[in-house]
Every structure is written in C-alpha cells, then in structure tokens.
Protein backbone atom coordinates (compact mmCIF):
# COMPACT_ATOMS: atom_id res chain seq x y z
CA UNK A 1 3.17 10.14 7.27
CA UNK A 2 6.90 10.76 7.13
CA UNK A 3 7.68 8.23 9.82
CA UNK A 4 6.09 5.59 8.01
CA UNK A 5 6.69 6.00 4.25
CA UNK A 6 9.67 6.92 2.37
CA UNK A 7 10.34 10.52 0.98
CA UNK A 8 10.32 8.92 -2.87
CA UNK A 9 6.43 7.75 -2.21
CA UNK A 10 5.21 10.75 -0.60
CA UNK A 11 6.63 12.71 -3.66
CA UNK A 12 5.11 10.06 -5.83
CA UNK A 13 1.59 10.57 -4.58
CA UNK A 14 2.06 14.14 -4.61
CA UNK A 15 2.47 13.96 -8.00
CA UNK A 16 -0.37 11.76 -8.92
CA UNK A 17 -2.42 14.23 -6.73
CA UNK A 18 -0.96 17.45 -9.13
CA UNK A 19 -1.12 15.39 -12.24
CA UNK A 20 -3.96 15.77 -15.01
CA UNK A 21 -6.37 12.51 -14.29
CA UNK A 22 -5.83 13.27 -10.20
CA UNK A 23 -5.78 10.32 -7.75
CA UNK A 24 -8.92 8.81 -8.13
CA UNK A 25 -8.85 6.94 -4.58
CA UNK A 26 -7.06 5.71 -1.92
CA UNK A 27 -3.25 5.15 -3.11
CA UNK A 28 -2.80 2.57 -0.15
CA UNK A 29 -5.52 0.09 -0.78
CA UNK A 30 -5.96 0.66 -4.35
CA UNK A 31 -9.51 1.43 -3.93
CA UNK A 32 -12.12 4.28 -3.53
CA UNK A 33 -14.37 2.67 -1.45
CA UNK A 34 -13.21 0.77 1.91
CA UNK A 35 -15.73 -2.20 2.73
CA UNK A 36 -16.61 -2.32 6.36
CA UNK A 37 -16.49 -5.67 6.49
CA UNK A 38 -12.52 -5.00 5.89
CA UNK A 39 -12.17 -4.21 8.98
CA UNK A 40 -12.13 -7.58 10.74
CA UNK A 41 -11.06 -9.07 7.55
CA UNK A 42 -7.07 -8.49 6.32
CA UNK A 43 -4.86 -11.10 5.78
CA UNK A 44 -0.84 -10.17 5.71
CA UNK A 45 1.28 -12.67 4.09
CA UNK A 46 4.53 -13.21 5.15
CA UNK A 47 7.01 -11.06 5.01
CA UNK A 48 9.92 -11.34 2.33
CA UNK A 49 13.16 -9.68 2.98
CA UNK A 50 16.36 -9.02 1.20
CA UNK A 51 18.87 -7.13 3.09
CA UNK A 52 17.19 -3.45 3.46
CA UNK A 53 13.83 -4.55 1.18
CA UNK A 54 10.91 -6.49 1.86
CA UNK A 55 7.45 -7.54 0.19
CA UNK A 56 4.39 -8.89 1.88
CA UNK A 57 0.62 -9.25 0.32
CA UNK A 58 -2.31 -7.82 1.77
CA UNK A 59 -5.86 -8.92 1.45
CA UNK A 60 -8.89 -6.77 1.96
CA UNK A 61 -11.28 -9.43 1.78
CA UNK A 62 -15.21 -8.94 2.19
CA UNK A 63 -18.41 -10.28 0.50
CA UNK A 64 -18.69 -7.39 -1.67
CA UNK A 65 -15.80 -6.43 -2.62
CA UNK A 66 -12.06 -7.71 -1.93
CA UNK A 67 -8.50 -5.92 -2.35
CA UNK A 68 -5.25 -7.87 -2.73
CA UNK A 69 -2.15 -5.46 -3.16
CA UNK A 70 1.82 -6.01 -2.74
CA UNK A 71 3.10 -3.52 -0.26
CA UNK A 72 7.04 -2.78 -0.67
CA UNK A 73 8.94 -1.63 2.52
CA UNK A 74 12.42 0.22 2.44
CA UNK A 75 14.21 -0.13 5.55
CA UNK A 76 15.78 3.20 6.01
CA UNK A 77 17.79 4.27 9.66
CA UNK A 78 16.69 1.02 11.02
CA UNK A 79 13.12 1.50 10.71
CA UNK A 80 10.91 -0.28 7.81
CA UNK A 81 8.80 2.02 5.56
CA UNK A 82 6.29 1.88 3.20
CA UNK A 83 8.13 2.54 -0.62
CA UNK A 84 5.27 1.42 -2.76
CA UNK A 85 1.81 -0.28 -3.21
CA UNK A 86 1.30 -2.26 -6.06
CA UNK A 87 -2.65 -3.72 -6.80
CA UNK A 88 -2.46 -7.04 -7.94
CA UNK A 89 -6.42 -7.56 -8.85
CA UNK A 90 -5.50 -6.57 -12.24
C-alpha cells in the first residue's frame, strides 16, 4: 500500500487497528459491508487541487445501501497519494 498512501495514514490505521475499540471496518469506504451493486456504481467528483493537496468525493451508491466519503491526496515525489478518508454520511 506504500505506493499509494502516505506513511502518516498507514501509521494512522495502524493505530486504530492496535487501539482499544479496533477498526470496526473498512477504513477506505467507511463501511463494513461493500454492496455489490457498488461495483458498477461510483461516482468521483472532481478533483480539487491546491499546490501539493487535493480533495475529490466519492459515492458508493446502491439500492441498499450508499457511501459518500471525501478522499484527501498528498502529492509526495510527484506522485498523488491517499492522506485521509473522511465519511461524510454523518
């Protein structure tokens, strides 16, 4: 996963993995479950970028159950990487 998140997030899962309550779920789409019907439904906003960040929205839609989270990128040696997820269901 190194080449496509950042050293801070892999730490930062690792320590939601070590911590007392666990990760409960998938850190990346902010679920536990993934919806088949996912699959042939995600919808990436555009992407926002300022200098070496950027920001786009992601949508796990189905007829069950739909995801929307913000993922953050870090652009780091001249490649983009994943810094953060944040859910924005909530």
């Amino acid at each position: 996963m190194k080449k496509y998140v950042t050293a801070r997030l892999l730490k930062e899962i690792d320590r939601m993995v070590k911590g007392p309550d666990g990760l409960d779920g998938d850190y990346f789409i902010d679920a536990q479950d993934w919806d088949k019907e996912w699959e042939d439904n995600i919808v990436v906003s555009a992407l926002a970028e300022q200098g070496t960040k950027a920001s786009m929205n992601v949508q796990f839609k189905g007829p069950n159950m739909s995801r929307n989270v913000r993922v953050n990128l870090l652009q780091q040696q001249g490649t983009w990487k994943v810094d953060k997820v944040e859910e924005l269901d909530r």
